[in-house]
C-alpha atoms as a PDB file:
ATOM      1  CA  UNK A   1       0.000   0.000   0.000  1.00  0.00           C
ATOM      2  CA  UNK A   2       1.219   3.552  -0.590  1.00  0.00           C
ATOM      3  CA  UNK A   3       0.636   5.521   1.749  1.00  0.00           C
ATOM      4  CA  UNK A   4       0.688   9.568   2.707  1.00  0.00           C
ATOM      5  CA  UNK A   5       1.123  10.311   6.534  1.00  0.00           C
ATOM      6  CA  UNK A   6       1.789  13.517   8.423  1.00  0.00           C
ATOM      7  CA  UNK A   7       1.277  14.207  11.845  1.00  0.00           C
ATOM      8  CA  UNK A   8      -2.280  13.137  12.398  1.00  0.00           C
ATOM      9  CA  UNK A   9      -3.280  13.131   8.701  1.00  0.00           C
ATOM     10  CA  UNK A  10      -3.194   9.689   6.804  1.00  0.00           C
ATOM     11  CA  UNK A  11      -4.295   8.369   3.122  1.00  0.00           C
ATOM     12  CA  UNK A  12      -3.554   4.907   1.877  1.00  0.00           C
ATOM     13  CA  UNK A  13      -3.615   3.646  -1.761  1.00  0.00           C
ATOM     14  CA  UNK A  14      -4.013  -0.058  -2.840  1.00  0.00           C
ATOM     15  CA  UNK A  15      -4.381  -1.480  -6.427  1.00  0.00           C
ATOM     16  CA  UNK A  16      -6.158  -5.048  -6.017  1.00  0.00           C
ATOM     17  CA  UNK A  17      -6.628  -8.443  -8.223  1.00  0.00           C
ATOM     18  CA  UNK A  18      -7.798 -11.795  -7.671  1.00  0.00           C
ATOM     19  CA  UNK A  19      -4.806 -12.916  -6.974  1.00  0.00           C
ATOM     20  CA  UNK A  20      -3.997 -10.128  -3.646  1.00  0.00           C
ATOM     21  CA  UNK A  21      -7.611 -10.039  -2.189  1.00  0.00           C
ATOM     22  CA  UNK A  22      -6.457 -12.133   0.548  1.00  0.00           C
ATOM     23  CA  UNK A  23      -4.630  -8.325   1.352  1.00  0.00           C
ATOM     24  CA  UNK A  24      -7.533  -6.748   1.650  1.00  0.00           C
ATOM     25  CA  UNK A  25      -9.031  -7.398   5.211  1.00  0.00           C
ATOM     26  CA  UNK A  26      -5.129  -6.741   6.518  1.00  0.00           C
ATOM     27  CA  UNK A  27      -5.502  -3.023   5.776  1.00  0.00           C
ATOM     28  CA  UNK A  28      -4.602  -0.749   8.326  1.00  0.00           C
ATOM     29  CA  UNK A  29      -6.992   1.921   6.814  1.00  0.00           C
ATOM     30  CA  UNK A  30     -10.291  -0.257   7.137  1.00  0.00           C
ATOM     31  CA  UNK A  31     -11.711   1.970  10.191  1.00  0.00           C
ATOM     32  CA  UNK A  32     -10.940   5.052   8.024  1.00  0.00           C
ATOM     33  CA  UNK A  33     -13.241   7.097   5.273  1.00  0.00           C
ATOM     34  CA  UNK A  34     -12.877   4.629   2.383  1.00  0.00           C
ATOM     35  CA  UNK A  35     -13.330   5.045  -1.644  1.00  0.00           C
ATOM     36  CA  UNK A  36     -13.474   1.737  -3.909  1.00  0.00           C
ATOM     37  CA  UNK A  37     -13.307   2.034  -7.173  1.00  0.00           C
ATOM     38  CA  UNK A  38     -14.567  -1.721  -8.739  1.00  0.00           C
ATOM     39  CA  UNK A  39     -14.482  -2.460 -12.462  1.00  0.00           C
ATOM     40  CA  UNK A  40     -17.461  -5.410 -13.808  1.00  0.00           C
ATOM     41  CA  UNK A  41     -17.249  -8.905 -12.378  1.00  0.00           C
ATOM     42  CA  UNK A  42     -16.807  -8.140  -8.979  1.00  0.00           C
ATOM     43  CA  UNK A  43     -19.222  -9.667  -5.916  1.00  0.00           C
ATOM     44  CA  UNK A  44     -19.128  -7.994  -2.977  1.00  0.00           C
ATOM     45  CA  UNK A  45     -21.256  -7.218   0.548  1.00  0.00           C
ATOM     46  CA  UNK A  46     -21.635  -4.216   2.401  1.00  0.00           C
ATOM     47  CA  UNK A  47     -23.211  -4.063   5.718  1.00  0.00           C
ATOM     48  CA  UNK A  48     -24.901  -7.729   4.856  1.00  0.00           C
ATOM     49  CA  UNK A  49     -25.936  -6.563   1.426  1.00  0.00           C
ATOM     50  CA  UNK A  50     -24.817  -8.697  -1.868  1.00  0.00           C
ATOM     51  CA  UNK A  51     -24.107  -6.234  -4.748  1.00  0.00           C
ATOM     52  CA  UNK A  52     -22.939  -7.634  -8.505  1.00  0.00           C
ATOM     53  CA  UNK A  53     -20.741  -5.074 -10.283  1.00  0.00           C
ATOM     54  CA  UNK A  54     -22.197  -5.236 -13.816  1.00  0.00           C
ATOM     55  CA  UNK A  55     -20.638  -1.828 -14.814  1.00  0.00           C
ATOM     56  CA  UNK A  56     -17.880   0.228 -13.255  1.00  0.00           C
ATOM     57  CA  UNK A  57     -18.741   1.763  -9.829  1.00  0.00           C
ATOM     58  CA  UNK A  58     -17.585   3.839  -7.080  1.00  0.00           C
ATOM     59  CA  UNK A  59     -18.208   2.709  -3.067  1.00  0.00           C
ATOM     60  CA  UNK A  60     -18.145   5.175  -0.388  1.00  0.00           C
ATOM     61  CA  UNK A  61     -17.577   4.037   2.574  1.00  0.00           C
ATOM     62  CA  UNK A  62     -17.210   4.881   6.041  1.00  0.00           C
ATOM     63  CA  UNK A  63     -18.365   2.124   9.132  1.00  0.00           C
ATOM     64  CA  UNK A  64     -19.586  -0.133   6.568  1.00  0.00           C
ATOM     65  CA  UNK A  65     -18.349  -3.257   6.505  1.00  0.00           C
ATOM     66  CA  UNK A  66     -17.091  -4.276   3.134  1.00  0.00           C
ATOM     67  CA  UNK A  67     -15.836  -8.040   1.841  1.00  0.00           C
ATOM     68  CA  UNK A  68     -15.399  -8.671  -1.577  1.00  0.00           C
ATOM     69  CA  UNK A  69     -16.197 -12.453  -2.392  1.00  0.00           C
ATOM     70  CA  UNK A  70     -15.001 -12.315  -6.404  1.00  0.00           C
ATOM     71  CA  UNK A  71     -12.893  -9.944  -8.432  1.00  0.00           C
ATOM     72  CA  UNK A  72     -12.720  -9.827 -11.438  1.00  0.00           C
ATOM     73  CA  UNK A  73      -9.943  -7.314 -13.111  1.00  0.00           C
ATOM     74  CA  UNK A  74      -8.188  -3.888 -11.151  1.00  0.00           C
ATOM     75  CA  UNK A  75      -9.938  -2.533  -8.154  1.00  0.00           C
ATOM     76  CA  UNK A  76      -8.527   0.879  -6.404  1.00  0.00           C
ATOM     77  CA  UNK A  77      -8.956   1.727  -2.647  1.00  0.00           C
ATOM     78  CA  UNK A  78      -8.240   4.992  -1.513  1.00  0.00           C
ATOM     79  CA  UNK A  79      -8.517   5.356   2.337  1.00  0.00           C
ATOM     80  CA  UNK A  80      -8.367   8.107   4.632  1.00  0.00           C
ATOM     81  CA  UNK A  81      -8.847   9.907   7.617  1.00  0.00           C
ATOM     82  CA  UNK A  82     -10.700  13.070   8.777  1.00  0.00           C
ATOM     83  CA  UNK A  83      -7.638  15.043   9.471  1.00  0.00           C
ATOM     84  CA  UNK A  84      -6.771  14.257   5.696  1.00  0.00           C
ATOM     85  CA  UNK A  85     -10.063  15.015   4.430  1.00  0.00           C
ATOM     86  CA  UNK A  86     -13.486  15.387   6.656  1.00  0.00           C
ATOM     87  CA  UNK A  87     -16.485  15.281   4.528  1.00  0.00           C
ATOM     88  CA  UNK A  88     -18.461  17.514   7.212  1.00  0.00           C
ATOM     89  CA  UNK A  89     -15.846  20.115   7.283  1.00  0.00           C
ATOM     90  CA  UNK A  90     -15.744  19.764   2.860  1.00  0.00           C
ATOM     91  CA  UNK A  91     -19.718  19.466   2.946  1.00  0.00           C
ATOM     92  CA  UNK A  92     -19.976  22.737   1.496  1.00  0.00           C
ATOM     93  CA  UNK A  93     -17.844  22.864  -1.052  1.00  0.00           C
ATOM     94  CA  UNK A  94     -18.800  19.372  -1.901  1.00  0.00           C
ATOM     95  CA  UNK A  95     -22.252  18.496  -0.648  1.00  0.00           C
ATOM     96  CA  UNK A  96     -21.661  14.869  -0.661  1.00  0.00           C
ATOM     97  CA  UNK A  97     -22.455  14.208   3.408  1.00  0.00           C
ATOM     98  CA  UNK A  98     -25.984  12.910   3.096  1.00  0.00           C
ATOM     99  CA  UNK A  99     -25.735  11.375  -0.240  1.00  0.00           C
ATOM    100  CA  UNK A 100     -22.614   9.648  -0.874  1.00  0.00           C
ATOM    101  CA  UNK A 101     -21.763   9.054   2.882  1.00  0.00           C
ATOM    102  CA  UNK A 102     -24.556   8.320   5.423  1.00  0.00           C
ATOM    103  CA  UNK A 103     -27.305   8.159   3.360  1.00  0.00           C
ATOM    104  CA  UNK A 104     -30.502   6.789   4.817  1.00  0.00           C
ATOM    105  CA  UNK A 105     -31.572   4.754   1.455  1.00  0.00           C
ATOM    106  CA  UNK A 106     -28.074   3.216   1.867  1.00  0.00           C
ATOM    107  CA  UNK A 107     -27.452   3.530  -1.122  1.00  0.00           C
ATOM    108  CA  UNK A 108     -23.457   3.616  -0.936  1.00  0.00           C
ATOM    109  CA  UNK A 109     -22.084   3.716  -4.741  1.00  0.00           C
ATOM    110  CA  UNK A 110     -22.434   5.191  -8.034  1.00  0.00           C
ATOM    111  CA  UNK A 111     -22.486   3.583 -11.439  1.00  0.00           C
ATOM    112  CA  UNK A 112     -19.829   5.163 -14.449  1.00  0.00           C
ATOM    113  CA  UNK A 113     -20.667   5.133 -17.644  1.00  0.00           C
ATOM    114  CA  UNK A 114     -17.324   4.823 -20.168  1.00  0.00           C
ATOM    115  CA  UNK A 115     -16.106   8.767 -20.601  1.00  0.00           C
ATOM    116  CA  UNK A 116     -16.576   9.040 -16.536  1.00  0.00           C
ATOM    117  CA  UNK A 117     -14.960   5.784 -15.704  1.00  0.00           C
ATOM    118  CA  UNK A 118     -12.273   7.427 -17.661  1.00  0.00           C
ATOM    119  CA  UNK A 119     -11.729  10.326 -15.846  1.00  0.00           C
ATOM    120  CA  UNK A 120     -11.782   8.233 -12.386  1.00  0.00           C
ATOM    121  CA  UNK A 121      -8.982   6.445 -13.030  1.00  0.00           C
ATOM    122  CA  UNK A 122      -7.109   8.860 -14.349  1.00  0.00           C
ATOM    123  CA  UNK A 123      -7.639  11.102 -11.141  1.00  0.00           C
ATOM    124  CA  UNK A 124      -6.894   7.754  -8.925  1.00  0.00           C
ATOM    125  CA  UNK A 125      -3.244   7.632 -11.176  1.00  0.00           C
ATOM    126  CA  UNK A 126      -2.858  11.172 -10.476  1.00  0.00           C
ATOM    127  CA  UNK A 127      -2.891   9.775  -6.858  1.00  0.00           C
ATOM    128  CA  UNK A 128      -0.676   6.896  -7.337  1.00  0.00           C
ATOM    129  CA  UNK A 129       2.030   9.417  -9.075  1.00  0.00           C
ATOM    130  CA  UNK A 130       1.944  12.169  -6.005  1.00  0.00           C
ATOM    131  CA  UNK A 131       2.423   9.467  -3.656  1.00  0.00           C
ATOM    132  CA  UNK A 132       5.173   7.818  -5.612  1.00  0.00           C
ATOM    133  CA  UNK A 133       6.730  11.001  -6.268  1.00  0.00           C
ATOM    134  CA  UNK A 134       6.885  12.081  -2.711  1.00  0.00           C
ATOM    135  CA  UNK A 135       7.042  15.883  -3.240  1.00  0.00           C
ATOM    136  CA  UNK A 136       6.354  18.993  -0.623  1.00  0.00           C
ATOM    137  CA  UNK A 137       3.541  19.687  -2.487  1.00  0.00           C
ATOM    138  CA  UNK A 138       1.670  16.404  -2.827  1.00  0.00           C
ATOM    139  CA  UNK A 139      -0.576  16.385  -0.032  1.00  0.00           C
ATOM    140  CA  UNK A 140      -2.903  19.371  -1.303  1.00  0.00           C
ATOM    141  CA  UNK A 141      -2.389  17.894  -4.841  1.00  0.00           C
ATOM    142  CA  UNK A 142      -3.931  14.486  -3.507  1.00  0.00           C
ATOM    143  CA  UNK A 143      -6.694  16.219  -1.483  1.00  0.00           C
ATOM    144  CA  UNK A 144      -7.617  17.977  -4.804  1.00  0.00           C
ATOM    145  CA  UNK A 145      -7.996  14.997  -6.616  1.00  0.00           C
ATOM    146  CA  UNK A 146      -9.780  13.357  -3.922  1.00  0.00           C
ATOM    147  CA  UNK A 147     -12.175  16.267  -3.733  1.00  0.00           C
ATOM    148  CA  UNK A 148     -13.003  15.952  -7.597  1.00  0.00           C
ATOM    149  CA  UNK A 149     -13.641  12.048  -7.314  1.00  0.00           C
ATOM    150  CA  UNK A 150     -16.270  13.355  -4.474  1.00  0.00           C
ATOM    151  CA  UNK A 151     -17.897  16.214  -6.667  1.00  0.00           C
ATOM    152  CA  UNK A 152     -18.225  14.151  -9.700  1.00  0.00           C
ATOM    153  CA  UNK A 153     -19.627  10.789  -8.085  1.00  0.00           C
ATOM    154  CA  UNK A 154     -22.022  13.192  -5.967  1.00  0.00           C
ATOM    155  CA  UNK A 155     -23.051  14.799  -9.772  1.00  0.00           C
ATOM    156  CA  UNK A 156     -23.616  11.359 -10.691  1.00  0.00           C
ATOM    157  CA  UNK A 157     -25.220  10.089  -7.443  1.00  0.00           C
ATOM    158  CA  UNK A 158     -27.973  12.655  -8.061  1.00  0.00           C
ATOM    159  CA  UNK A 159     -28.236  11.995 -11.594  1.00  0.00           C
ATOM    160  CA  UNK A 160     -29.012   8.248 -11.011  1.00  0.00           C
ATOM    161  CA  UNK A 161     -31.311   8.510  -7.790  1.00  0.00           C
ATOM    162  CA  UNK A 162     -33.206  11.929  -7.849  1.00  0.00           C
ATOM    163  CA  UNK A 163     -36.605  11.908  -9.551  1.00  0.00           C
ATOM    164  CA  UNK A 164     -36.386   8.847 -10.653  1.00  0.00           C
ATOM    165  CA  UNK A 165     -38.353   4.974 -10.506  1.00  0.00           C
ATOM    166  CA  UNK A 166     -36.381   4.171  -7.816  1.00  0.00           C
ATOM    167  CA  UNK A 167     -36.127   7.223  -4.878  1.00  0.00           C
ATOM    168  CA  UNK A 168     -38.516   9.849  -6.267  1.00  0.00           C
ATOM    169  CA  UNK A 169     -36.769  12.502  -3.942  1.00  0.00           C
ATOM    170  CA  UNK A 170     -37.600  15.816  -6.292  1.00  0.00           C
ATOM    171  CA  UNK A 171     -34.326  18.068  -5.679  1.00  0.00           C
ATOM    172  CA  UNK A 172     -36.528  20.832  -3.893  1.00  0.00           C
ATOM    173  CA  UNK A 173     -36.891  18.230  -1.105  1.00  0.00           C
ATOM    174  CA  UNK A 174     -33.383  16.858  -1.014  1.00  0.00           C
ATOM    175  CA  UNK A 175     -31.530  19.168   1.394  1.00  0.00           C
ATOM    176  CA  UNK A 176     -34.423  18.424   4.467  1.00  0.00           C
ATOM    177  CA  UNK A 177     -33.705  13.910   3.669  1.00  0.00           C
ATOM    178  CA  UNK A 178     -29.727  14.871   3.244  1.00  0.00           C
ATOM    179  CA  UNK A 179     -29.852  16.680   6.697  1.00  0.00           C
ATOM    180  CA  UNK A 180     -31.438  13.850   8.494  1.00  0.00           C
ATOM    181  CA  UNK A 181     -29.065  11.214   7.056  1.00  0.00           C
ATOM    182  CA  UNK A 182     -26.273  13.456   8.501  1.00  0.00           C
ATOM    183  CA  UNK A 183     -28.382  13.986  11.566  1.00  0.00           C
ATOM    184  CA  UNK A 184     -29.491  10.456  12.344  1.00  0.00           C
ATOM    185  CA  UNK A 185     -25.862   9.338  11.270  1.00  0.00           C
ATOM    186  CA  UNK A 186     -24.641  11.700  14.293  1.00  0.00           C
ATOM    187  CA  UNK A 187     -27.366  10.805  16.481  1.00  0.00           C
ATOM    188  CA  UNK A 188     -28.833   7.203  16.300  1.00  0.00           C
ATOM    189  CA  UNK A 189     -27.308   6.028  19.860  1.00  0.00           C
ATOM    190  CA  UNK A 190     -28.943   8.266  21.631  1.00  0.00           C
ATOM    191  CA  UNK A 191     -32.098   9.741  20.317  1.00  0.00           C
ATOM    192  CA  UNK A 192     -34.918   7.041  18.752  1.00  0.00           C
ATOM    193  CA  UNK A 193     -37.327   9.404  18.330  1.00  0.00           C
ATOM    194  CA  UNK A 194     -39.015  11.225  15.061  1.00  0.00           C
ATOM    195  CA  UNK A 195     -39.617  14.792  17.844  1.00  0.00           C
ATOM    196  CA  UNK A 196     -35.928  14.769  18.351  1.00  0.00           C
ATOM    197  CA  UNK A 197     -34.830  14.909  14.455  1.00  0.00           C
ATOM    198  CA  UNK A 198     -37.920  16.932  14.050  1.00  0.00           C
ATOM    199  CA  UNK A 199     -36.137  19.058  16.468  1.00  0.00           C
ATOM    200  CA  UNK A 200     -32.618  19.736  15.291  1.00  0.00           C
ATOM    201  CA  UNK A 201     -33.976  19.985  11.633  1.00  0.00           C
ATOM    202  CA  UNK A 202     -36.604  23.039  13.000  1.00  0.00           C
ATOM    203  CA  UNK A 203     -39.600  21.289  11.485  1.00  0.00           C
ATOM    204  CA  UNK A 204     -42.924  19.750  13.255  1.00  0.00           C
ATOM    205  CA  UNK A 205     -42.345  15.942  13.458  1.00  0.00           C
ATOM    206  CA  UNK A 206     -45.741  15.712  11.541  1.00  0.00           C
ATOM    207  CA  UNK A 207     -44.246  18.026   8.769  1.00  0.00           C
ATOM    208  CA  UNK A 208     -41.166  15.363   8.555  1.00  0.00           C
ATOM    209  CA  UNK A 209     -43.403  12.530   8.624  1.00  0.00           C
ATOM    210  CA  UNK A 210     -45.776  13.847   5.595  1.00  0.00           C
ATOM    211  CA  UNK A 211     -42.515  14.595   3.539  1.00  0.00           C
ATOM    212  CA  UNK A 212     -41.461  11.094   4.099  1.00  0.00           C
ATOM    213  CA  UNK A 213     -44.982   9.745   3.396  1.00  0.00           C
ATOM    214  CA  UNK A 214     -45.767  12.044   0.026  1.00  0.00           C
ATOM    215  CA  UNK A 215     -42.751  10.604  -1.505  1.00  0.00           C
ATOM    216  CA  UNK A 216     -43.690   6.660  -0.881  1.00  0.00           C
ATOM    217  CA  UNK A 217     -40.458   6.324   1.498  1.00  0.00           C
ATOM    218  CA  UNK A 218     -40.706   4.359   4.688  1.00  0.00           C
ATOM    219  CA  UNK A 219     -41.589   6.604   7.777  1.00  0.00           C
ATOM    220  CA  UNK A 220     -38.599   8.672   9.579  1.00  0.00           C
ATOM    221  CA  UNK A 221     -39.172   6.249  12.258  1.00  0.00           C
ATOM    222  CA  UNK A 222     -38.658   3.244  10.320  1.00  0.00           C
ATOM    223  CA  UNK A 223     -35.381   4.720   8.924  1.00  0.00           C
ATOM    224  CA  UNK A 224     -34.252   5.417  12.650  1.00  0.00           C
ATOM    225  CA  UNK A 225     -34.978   2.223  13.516  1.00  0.00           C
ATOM    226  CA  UNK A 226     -33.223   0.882  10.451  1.00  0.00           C
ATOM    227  CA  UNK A 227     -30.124   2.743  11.566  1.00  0.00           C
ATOM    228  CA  UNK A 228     -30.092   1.404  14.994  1.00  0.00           C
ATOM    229  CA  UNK A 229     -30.925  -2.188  13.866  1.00  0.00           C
ATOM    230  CA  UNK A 230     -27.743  -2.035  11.639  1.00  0.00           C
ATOM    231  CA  UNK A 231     -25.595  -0.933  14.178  1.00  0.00           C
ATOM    232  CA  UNK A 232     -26.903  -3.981  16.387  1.00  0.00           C
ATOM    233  CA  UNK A 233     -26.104  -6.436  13.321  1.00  0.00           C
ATOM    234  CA  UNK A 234     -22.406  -4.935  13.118  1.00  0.00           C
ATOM    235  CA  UNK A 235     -21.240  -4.868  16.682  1.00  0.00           C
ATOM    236  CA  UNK A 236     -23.266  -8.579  16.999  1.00  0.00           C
ATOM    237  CA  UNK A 237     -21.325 -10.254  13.972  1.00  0.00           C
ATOM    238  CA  UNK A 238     -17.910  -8.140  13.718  1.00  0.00           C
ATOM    239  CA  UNK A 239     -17.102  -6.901  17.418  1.00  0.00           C
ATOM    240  CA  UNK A 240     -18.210 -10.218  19.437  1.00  0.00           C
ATOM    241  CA  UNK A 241     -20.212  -8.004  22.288  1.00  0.00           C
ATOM    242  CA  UNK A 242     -23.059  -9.277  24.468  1.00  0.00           C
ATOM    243  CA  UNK A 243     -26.418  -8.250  23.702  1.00  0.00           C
ATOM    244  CA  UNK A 244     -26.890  -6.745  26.992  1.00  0.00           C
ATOM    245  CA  UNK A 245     -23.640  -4.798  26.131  1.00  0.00           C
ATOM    246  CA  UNK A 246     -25.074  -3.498  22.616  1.00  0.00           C
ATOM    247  CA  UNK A 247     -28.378  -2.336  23.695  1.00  0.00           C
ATOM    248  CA  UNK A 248     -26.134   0.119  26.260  1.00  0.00           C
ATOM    249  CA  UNK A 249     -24.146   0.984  23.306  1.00  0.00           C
ATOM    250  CA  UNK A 250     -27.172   1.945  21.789  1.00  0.00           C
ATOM    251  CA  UNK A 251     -29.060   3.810  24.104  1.00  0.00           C
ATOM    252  CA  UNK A 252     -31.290   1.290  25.896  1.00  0.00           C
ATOM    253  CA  UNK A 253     -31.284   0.682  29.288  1.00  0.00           C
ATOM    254  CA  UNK A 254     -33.643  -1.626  29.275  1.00  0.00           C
ATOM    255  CA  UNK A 255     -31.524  -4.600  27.425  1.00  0.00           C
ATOM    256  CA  UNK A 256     -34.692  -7.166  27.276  1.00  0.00           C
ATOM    257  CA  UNK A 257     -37.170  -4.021  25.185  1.00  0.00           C
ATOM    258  CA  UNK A 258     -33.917  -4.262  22.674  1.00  0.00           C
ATOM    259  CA  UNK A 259     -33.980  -7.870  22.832  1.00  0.00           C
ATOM    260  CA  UNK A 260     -37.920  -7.429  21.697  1.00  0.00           C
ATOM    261  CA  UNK A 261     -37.337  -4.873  19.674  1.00  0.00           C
ATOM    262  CA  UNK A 262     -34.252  -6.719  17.615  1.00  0.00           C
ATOM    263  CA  UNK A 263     -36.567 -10.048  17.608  1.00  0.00           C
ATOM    264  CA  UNK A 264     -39.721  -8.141  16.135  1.00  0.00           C
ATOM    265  CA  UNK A 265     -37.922  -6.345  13.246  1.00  0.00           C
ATOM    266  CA  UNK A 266     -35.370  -9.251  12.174  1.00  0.00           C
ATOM    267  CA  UNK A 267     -37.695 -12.291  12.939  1.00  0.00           C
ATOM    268  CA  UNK A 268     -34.321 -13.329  14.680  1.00  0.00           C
ATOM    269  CA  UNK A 269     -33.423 -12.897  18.294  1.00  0.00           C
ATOM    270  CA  UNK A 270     -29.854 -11.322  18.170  1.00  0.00           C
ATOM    271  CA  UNK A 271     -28.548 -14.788  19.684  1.00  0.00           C
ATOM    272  CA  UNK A 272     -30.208 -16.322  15.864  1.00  0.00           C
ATOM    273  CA  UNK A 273     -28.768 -13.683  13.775  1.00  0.00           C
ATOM    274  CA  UNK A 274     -25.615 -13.723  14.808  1.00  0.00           C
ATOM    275  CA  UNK A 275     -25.707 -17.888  15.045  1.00  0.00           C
ATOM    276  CA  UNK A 276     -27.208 -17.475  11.278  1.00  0.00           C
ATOM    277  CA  UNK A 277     -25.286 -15.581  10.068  1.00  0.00           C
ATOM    278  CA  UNK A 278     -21.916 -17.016  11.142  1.00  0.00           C
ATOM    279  CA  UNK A 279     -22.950 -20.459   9.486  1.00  0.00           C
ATOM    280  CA  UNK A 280     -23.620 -18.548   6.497  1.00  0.00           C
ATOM    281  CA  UNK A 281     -27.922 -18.055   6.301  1.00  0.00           C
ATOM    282  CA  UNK A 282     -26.676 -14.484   4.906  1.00  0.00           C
ATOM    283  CA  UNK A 283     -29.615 -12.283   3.978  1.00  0.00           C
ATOM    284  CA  UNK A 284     -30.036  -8.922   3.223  1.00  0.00           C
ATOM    285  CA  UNK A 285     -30.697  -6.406   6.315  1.00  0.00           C
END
């Protein structure tokens, strides 16, 4: 892996193939704000969803948990922390917080088409060639390049999943979903309520609700719930924790209401899901 570190600020570059994958779970960057850039023929899961790349795509990534299970051809992984790059800090410049990163329709990539693919790799070489070349001047040279990756997937992001078949978000309405994303993203451990989002985002929780509703989405407390539920599924498969131990984590104190809770929404008690899914009864969250 190349790498760029100074002081508190970090970025890692990897090229992968079939034949390195094993490499890929040994990163030292997993934790960090990820980019994966996956040509066709790849399988992979994120956060307990399958996904089959049938045309060049961009991940972004930042607690998801990401395995790839086949590659096919040249993948890229660009990694990096906050004090590299933080995409709350950027938001403005790039507006990509609430769409490309913690986006409640989870949602997590982008699809190229053949001139953009172009461009993507070429900005990912420009990468490789600043961190090979080691001058004074690469670090703000990288952090440009990484900041046009982020502009033109968000571009494309929007393109492919506003006003469309799939979403139906109109753009008029997309700064009020892209502010709870951010919001519940922030907030999930401790506040499980619609009032409280309905709070920070100055609107009446009805008001929220009836957006949510117009559009066909699931309610706001569905998505919350979502959220929450997800978290559970992580720290139950990947950090080995006791269910009394995860409801804490996630703001209950009542651990047997989580245990309900958990049971109701999965049809699994966490004990099953985790027992599931570790024999490999994947399914999708």
């Amino acid at each position: 892996m190349l790498t760029f570190e100074d002081q508190y600020k970090k970025l890692g570059f990897e090229t992968f193939y079939e034949e390195n994958l094993q490499t890929f779970t040994e990163s030292k960057y997993t934790s960090e704000i990820r980019i994966f850039y996956v040509p066709p023929g790849y399988e992979l899961t994120v956060d307990f969803k399958q996904y089959r790349i049938e045309k060049p795509a961009l991940f972004f990534l930042t607690h998801q948990h990401l395995q790839v299970e086949k590659a096919s051809g040249e993948s890229k992984l660009l990694c990096y922390n906050r004090d590299f790059y933080c995409i709350q800090i950027h938001d403005k410049e790039v507006a990509c917080d609430g769409l490309l990163f913690h986006n409640v329709f989870e949602i997590p990539f982008v699809e190229l088409d053949e001139s953009e693919d172009s461009v993507i790799k070429n900005l990912f070489q420009n990468i490789r060639e600043e961190l090979e070349g080691k001058d004074s001047s690469a670090e703000e040279m990288i952090r440009t390049y990484v900041k046009q990756i982020i502009i033109r997937a968000t571009r494309k992001w929007k393109k492919q999943n506003l006003d469309n078949d799939d979403v139906k978000i109109p753009g008029s309405e997309l700064d009020i979903f892209r502010d709870f994303s951010r919001l519940l993203e922030i907030h999930f451990r401790e506040k499980h309520h619609v009032a409280e989002y309905a709070e920070l985002l100055r609107v009446a929780p009805k008001t929220l609700t009836h957006k949510f509703k117009n559009l066909k989405l699931e309610s706001p407390n569905q998505f919350i719930i979502n959220r929450i539920l997800l978290e559970a599924k992580r720290l139950l498969f990947y950090m080995d924790k006791p269910v009394k131990e995860i409801a804490y984590d996630l703001g209950y104190e009542d651990p047997a209401y989580f245990n309900r809770l958990f049971t109701a929404k999965t049809g699994n008690t966490p004990a099953q899901f985790k027992k599931n899914y570790v024999s490999g009864k994947k399914y999708n969250i």
